[in-house]
PDB file of N, CA and C in Angstrom:
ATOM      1  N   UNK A   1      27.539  19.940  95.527  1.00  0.00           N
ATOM      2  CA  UNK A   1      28.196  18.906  94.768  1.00  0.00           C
ATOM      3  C   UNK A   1      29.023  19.564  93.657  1.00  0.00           C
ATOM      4  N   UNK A   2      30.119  19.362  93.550  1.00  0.00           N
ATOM      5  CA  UNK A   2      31.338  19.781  92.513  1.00  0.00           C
ATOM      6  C   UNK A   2      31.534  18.865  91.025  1.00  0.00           C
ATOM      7  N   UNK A   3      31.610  19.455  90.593  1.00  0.00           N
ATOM      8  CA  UNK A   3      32.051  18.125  89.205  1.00  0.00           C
ATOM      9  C   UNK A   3      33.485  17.608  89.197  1.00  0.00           C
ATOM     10  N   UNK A   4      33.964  16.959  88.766  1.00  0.00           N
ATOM     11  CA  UNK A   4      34.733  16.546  88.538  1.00  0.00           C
ATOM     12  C   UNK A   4      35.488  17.368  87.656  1.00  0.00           C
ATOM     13  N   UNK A   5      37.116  17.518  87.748  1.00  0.00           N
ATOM     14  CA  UNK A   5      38.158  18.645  86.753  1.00  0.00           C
ATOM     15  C   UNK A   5      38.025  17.718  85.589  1.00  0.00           C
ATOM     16  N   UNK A   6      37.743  18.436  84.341  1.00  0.00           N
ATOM     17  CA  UNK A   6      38.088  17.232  83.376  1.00  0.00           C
ATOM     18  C   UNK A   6      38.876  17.571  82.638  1.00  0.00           C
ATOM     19  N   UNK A   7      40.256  18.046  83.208  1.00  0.00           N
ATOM     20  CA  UNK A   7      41.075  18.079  82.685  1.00  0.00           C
ATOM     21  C   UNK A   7      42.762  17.733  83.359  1.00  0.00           C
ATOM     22  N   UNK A   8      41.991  16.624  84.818  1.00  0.00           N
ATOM     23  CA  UNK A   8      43.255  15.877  85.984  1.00  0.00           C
ATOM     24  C   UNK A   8      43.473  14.285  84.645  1.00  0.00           C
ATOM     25  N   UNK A   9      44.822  14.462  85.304  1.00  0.00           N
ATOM     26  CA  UNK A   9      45.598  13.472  84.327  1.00  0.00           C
ATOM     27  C   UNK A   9      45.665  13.275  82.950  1.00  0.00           C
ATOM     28  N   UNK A  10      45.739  14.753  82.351  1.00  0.00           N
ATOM     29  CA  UNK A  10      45.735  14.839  81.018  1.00  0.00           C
ATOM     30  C   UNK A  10      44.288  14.202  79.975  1.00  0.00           C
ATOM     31  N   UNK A  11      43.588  14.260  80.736  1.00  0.00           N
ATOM     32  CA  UNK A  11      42.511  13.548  80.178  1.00  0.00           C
ATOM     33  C   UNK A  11      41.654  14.668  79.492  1.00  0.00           C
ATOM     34  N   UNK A  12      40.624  14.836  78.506  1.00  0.00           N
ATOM     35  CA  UNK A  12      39.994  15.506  77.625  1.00  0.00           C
ATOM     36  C   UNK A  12      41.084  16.230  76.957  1.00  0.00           C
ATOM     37  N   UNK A  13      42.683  16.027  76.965  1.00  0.00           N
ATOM     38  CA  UNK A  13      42.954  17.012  76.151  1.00  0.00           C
ATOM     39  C   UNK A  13      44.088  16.229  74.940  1.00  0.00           C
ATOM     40  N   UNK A  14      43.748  17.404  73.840  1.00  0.00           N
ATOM     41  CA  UNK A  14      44.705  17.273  72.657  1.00  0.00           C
ATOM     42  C   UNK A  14      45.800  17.832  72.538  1.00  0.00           C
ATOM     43  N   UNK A  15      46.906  17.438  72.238  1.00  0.00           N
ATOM     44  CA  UNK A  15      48.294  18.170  71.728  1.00  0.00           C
ATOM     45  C   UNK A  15      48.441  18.289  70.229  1.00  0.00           C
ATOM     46  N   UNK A  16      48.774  19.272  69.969  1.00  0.00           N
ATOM     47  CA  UNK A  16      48.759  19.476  68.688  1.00  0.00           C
ATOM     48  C   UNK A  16      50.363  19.629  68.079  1.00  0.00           C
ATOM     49  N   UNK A  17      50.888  19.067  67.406  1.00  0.00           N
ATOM     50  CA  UNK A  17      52.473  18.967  66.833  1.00  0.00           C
ATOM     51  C   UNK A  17      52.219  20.351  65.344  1.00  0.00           C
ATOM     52  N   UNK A  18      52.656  21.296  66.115  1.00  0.00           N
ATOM     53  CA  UNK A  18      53.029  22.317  64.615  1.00  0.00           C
ATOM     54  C   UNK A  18      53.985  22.796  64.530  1.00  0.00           C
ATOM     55  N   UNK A  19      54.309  23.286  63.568  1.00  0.00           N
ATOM     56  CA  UNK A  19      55.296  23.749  63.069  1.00  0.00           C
ATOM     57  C   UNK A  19      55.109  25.391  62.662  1.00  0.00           C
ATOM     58  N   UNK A  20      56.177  26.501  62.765  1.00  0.00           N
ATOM     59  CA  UNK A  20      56.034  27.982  62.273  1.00  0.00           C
ATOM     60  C   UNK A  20      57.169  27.947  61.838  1.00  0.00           C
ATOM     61  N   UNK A  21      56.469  28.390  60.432  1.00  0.00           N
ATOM     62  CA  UNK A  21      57.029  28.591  58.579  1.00  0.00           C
ATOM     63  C   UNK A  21      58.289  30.050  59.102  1.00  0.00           C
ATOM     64  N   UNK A  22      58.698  30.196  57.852  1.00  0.00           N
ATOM     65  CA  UNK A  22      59.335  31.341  58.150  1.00  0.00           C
ATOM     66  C   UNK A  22      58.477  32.753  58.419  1.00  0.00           C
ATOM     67  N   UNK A  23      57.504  32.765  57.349  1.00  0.00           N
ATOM     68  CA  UNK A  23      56.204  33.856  57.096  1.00  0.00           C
ATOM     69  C   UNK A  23      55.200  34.038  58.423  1.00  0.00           C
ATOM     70  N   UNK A  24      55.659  32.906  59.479  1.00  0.00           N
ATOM     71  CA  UNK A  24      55.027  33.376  60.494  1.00  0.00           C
ATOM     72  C   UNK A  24      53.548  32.715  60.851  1.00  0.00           C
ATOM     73  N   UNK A  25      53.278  31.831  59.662  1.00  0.00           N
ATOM     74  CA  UNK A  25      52.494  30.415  59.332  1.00  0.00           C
ATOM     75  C   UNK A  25      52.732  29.264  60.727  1.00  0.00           C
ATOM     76  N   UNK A  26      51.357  29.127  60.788  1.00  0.00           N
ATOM     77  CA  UNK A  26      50.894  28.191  61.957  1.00  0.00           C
ATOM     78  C   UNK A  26      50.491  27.038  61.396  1.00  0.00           C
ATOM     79  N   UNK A  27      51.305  26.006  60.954  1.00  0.00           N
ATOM     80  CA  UNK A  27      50.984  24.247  60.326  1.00  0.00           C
ATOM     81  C   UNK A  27      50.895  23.740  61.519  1.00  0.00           C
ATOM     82  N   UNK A  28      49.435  22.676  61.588  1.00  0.00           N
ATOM     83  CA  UNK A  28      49.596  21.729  62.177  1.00  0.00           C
ATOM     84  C   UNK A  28      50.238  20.430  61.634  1.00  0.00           C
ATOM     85  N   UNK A  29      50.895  19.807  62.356  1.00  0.00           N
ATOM     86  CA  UNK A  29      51.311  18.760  61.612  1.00  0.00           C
ATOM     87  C   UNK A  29      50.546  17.231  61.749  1.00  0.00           C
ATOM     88  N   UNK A  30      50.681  17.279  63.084  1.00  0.00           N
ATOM     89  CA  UNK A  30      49.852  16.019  63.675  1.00  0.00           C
ATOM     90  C   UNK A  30      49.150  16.269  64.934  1.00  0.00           C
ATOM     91  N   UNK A  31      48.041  15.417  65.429  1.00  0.00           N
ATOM     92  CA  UNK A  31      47.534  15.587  66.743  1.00  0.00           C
ATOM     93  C   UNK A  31      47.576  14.176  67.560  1.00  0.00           C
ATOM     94  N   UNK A  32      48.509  14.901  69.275  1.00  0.00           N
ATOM     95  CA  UNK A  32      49.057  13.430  69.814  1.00  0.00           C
ATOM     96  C   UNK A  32      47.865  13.282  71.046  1.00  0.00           C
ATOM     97  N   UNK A  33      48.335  12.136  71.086  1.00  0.00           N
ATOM     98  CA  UNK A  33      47.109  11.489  72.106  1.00  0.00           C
ATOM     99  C   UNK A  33      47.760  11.793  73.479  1.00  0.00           C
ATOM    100  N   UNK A  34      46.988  11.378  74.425  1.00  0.00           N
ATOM    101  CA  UNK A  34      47.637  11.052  75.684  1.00  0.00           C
ATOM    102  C   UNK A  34      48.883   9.940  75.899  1.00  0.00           C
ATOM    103  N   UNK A  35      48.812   8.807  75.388  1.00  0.00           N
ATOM    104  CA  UNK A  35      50.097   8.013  75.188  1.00  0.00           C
ATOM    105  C   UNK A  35      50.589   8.450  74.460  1.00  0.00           C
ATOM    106  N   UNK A  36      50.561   9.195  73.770  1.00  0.00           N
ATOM    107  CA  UNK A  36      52.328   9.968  73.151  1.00  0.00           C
ATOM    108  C   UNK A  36      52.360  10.708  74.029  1.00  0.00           C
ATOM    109  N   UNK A  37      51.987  12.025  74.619  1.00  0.00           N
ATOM    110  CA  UNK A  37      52.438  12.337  75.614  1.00  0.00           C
ATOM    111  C   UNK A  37      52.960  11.720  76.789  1.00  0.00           C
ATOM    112  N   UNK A  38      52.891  10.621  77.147  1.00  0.00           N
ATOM    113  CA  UNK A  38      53.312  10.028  78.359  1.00  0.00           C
ATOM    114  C   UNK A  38      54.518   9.005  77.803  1.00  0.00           C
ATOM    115  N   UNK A  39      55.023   9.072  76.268  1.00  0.00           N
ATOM    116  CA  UNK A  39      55.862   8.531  75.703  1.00  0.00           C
ATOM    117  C   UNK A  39      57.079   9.472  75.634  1.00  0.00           C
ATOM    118  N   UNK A  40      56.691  10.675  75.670  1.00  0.00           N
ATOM    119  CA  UNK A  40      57.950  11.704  75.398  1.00  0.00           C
ATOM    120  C   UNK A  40      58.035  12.878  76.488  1.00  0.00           C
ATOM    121  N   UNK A  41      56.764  13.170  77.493  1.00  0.00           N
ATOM    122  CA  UNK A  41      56.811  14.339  77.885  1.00  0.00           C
ATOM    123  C   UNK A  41      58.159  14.184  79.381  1.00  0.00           C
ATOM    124  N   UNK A  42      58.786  13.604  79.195  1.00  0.00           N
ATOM    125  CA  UNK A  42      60.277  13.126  80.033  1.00  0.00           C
ATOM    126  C   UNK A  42      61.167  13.895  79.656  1.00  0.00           C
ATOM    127  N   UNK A  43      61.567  14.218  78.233  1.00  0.00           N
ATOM    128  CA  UNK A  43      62.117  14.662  77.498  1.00  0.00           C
ATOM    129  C   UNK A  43      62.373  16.667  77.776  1.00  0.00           C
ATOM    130  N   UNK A  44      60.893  16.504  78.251  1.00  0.00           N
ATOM    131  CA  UNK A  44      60.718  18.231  78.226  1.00  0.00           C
ATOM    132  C   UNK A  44      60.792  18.810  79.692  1.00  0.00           C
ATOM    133  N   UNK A  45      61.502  20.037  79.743  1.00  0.00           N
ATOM    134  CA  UNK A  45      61.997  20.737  81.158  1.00  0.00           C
ATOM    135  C   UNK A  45      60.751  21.445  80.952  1.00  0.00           C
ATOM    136  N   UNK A  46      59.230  20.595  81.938  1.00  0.00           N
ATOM    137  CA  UNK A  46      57.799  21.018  82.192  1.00  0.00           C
ATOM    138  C   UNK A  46      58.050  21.496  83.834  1.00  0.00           C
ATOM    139  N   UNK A  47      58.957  21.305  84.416  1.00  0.00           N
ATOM    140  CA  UNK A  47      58.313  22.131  85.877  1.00  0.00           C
ATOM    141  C   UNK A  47      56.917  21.439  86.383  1.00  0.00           C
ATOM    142  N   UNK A  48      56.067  22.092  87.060  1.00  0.00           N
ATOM    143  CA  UNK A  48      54.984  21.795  87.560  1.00  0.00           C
ATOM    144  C   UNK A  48      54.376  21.176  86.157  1.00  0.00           C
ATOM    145  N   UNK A  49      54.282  21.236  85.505  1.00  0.00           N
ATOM    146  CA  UNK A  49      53.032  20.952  84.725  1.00  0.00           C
ATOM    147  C   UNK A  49      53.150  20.059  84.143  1.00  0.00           C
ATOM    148  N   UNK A  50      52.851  18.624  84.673  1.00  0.00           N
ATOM    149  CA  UNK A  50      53.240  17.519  84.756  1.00  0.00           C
ATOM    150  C   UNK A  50      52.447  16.964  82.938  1.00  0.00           C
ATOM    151  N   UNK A  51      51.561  17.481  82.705  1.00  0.00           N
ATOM    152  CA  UNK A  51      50.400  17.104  81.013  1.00  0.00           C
ATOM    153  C   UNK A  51      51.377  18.367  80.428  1.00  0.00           C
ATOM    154  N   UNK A  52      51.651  19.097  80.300  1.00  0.00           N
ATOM    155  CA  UNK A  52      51.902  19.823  79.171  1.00  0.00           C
ATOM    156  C   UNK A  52      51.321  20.749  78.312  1.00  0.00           C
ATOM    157  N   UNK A  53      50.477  21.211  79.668  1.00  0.00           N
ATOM    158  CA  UNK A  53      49.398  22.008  78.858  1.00  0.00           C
ATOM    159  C   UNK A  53      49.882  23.459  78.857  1.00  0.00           C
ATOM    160  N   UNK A  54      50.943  23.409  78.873  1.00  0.00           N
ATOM    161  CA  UNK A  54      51.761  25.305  77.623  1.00  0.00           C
ATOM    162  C   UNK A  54      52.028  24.641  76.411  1.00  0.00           C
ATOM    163  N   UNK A  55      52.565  25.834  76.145  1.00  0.00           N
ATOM    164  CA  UNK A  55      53.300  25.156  74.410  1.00  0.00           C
ATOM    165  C   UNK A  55      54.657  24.842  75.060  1.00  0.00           C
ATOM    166  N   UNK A  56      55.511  23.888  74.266  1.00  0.00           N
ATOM    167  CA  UNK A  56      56.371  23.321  74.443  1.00  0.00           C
ATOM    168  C   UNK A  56      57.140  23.382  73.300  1.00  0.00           C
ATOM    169  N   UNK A  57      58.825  24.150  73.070  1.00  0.00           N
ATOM    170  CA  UNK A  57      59.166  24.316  71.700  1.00  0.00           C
ATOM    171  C   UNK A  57      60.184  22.427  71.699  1.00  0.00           C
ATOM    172  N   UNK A  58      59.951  22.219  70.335  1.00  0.00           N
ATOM    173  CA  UNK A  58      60.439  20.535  70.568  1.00  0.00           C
ATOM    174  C   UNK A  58      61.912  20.585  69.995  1.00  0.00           C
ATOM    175  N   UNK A  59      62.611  20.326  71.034  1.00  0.00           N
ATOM    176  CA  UNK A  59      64.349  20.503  70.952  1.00  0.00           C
ATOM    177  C   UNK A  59      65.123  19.652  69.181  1.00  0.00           C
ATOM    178  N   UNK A  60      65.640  19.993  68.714  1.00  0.00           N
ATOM    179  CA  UNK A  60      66.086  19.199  67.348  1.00  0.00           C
ATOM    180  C   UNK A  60      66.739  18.411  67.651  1.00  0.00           C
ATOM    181  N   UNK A  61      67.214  18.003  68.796  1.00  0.00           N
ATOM    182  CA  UNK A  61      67.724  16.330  69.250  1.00  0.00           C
ATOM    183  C   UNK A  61      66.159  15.440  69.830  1.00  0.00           C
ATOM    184  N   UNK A  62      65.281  15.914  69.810  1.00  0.00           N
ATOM    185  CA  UNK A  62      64.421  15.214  70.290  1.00  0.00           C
ATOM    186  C   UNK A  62      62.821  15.120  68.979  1.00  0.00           C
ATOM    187  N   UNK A  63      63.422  15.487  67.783  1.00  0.00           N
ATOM    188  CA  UNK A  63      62.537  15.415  66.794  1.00  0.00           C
ATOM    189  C   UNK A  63      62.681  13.736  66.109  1.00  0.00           C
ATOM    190  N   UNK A  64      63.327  13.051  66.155  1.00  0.00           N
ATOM    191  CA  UNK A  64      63.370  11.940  65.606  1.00  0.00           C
ATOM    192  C   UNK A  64      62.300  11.027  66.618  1.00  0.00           C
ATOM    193  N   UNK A  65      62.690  11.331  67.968  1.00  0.00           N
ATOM    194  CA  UNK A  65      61.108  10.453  68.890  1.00  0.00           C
ATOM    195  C   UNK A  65      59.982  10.856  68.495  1.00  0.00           C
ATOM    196  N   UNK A  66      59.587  12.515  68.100  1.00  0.00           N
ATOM    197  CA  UNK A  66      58.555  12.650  67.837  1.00  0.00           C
ATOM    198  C   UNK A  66      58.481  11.988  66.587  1.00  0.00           C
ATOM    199  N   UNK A  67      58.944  12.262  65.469  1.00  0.00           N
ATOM    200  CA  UNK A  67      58.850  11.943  64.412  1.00  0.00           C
ATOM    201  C   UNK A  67      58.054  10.439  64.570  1.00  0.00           C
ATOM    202  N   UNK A  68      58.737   9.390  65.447  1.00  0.00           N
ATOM    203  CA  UNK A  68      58.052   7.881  65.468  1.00  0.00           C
ATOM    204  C   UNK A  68      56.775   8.172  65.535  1.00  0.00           C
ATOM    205  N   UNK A  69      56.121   9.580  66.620  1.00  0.00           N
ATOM    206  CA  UNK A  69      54.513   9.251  66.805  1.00  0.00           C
ATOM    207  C   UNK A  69      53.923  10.093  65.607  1.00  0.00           C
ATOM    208  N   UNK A  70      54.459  10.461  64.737  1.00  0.00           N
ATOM    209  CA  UNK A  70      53.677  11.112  63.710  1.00  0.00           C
ATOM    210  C   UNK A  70      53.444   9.918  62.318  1.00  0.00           C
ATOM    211  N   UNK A  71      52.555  10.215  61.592  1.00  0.00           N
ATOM    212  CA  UNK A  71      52.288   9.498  60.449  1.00  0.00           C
ATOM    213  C   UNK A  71      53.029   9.846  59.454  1.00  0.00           C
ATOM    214  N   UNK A  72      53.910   8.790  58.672  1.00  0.00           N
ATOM    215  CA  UNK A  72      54.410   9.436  57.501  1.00  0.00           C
ATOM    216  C   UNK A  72      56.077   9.893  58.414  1.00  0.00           C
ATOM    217  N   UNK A  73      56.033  10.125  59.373  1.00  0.00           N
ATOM    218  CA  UNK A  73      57.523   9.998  60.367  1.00  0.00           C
ATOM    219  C   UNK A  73      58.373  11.045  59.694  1.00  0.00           C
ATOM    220  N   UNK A  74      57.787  11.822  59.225  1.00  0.00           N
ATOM    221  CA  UNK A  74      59.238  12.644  58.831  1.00  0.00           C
ATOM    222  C   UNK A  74      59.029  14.014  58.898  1.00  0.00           C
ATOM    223  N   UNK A  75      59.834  14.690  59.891  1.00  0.00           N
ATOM    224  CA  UNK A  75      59.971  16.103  60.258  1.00  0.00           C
ATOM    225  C   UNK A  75      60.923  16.507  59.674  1.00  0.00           C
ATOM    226  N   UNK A  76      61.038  17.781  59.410  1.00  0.00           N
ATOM    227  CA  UNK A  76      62.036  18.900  58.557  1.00  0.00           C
ATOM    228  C   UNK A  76      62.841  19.683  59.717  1.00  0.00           C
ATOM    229  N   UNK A  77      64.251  18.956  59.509  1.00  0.00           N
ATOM    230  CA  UNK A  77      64.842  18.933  61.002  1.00  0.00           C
ATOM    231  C   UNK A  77      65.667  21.065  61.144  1.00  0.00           C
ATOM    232  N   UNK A  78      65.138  21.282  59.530  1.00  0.00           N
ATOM    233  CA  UNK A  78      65.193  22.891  59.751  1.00  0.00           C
ATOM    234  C   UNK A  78      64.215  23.659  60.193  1.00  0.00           C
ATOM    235  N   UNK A  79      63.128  22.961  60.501  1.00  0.00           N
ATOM    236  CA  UNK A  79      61.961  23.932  61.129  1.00  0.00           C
ATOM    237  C   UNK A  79      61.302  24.269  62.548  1.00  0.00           C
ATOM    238  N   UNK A  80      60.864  25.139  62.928  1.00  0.00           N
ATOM    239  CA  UNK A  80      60.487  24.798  64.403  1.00  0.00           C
ATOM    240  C   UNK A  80      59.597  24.634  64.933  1.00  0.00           C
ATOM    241  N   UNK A  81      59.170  23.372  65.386  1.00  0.00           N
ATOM    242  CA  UNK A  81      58.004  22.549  65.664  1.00  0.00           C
ATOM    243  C   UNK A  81      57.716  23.043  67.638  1.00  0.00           C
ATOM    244  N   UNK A  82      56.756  22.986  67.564  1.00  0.00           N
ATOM    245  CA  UNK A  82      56.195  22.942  69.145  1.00  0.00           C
ATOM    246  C   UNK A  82      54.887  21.617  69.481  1.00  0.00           C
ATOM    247  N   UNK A  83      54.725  21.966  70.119  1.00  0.00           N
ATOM    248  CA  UNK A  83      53.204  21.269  71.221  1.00  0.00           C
ATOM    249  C   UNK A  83      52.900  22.075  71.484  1.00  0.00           C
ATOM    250  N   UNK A  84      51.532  21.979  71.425  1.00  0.00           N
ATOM    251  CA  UNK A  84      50.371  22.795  72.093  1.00  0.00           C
ATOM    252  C   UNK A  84      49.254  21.990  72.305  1.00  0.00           C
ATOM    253  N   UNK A  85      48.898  22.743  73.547  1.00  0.00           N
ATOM    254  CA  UNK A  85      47.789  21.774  74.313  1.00  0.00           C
ATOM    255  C   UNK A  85      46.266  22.501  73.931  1.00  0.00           C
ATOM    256  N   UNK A  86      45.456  21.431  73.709  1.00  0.00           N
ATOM    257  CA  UNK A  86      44.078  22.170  73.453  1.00  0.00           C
ATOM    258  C   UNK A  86      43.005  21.331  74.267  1.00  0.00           C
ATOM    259  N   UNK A  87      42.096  21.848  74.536  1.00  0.00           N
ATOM    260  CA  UNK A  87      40.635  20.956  75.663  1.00  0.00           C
ATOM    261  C   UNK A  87      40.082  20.478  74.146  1.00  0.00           C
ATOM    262  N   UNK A  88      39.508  19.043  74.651  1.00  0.00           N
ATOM    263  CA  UNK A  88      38.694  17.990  73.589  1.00  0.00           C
ATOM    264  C   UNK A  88      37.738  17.009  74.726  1.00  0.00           C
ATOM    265  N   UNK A  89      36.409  17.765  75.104  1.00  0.00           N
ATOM    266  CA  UNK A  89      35.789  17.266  75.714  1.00  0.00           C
ATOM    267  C   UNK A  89      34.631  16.893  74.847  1.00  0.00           C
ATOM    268  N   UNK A  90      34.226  15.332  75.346  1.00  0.00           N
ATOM    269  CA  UNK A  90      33.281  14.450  74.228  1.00  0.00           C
ATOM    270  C   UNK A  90      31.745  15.526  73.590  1.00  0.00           C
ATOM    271  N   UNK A  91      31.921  16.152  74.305  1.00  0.00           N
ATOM    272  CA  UNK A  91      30.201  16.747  74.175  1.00  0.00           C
ATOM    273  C   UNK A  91      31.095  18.118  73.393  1.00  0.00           C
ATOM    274  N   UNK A  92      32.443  18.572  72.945  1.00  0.00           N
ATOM    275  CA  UNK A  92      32.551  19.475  72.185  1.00  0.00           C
ATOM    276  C   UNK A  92      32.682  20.459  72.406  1.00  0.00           C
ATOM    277  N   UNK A  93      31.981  20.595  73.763  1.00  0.00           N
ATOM    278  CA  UNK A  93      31.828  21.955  74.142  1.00  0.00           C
ATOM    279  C   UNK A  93      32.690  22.479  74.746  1.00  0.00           C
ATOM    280  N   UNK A  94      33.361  23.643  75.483  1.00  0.00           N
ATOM    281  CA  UNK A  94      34.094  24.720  76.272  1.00  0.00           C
ATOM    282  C   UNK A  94      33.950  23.759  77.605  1.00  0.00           C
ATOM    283  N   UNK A  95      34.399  23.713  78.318  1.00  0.00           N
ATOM    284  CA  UNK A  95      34.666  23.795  79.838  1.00  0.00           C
ATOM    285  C   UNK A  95      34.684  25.185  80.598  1.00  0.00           C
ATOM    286  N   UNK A  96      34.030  25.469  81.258  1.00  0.00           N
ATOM    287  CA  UNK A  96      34.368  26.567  82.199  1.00  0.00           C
ATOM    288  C   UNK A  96      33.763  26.243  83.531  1.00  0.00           C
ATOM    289  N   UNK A  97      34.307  26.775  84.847  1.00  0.00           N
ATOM    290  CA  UNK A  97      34.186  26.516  85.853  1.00  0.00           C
ATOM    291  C   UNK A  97      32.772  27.567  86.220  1.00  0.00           C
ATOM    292  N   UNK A  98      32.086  26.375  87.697  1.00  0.00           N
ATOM    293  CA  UNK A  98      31.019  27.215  88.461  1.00  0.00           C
ATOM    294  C   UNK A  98      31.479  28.560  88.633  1.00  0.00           C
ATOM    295  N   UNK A  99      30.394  29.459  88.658  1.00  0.00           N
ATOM    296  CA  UNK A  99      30.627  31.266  89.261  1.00  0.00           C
ATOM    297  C   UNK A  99      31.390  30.546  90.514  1.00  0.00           C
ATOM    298  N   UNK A 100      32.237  31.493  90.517  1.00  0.00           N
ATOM    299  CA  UNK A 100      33.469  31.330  91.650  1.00  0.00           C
ATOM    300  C   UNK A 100      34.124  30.338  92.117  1.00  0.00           C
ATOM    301  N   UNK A 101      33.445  29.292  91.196  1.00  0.00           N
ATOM    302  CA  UNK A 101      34.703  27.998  90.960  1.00  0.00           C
ATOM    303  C   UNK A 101      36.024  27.938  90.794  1.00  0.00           C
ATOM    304  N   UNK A 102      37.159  27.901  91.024  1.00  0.00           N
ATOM    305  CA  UNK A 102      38.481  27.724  89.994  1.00  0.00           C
ATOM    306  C   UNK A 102      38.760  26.873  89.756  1.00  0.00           C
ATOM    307  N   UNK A 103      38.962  26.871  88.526  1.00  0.00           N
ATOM    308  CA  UNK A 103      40.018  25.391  88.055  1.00  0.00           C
ATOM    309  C   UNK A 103      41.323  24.933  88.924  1.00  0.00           C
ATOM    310  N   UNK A 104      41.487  24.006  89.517  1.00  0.00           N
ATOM    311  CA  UNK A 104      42.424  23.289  89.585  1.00  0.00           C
ATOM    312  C   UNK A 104      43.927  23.564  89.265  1.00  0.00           C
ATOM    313  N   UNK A 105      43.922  24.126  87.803  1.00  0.00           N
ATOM    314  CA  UNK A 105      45.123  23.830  87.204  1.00  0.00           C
ATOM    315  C   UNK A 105      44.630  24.593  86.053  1.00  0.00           C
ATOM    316  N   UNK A 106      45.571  24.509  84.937  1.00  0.00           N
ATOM    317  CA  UNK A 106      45.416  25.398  83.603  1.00  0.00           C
ATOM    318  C   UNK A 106      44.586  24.817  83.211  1.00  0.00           C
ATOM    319  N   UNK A 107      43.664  25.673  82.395  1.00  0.00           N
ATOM    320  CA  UNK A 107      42.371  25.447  81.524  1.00  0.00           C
ATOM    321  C   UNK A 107      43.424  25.760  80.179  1.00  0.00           C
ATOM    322  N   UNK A 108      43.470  24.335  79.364  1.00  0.00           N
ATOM    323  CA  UNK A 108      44.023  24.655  77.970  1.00  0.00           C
ATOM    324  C   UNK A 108      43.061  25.486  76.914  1.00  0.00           C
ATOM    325  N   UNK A 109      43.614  26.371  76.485  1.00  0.00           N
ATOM    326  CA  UNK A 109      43.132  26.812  75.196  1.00  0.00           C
ATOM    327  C   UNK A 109      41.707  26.110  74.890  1.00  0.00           C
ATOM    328  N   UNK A 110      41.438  26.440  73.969  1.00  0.00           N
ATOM    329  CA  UNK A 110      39.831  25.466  72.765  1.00  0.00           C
ATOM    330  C   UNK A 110      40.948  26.010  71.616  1.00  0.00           C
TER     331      UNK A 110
END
């Protein structure tokens, strides 16, 4: 018996909206849900990877959509913001596959 991937249809995972400072500084700014992702990820030349689980650098014609899903709505249209995908499974813990299991698909970051 196999478990279930818990990470088909973007499900257990977080995107994280940051931004890198000039100094080379890693800000998070906001963290998007699955419906923001399925609100904007149209936008992005993803290839196969239909969730978005690489980083994704977010184009400066396409910061004002993000901007709607962030709190407070306002990005600094001189800086450069990405996505990044992270695993957020309820119990907290890591995901890793059975001895000689493979994942499916990309195992995002923790």
């Amino acid at each position: 018996m196999s478990r279930p991937y818990p990470f088909g249809e973007g499900m257990n995972v977080a995107w994280d909206l940051v931004v890198w400072r000039g100094d080379h500084e890693r800000v998070e700014i906001a963290v998007l849900d699955r419906e923001d992702i399925v609100e904007v990820r149209g936008y992005f030349d993803r290839g196969d990877d239909a969730w978005m689980y690489n980083v994704y650098p977010v184009p400066t014609a396409l910061l004002p959509k993000i901007a709607d899903l962030v709190p407070g709505g306002q990005l600094d249209l001189d800086l450069e913001y990405c996505i990044e995908a992270r695993q957020v499974l309820p119990s907290e813990e890591l995901w890793t596959p059975e001895p000689g299991q493979l994942p499916p698909g990309h195992v995002p970051s923790p």
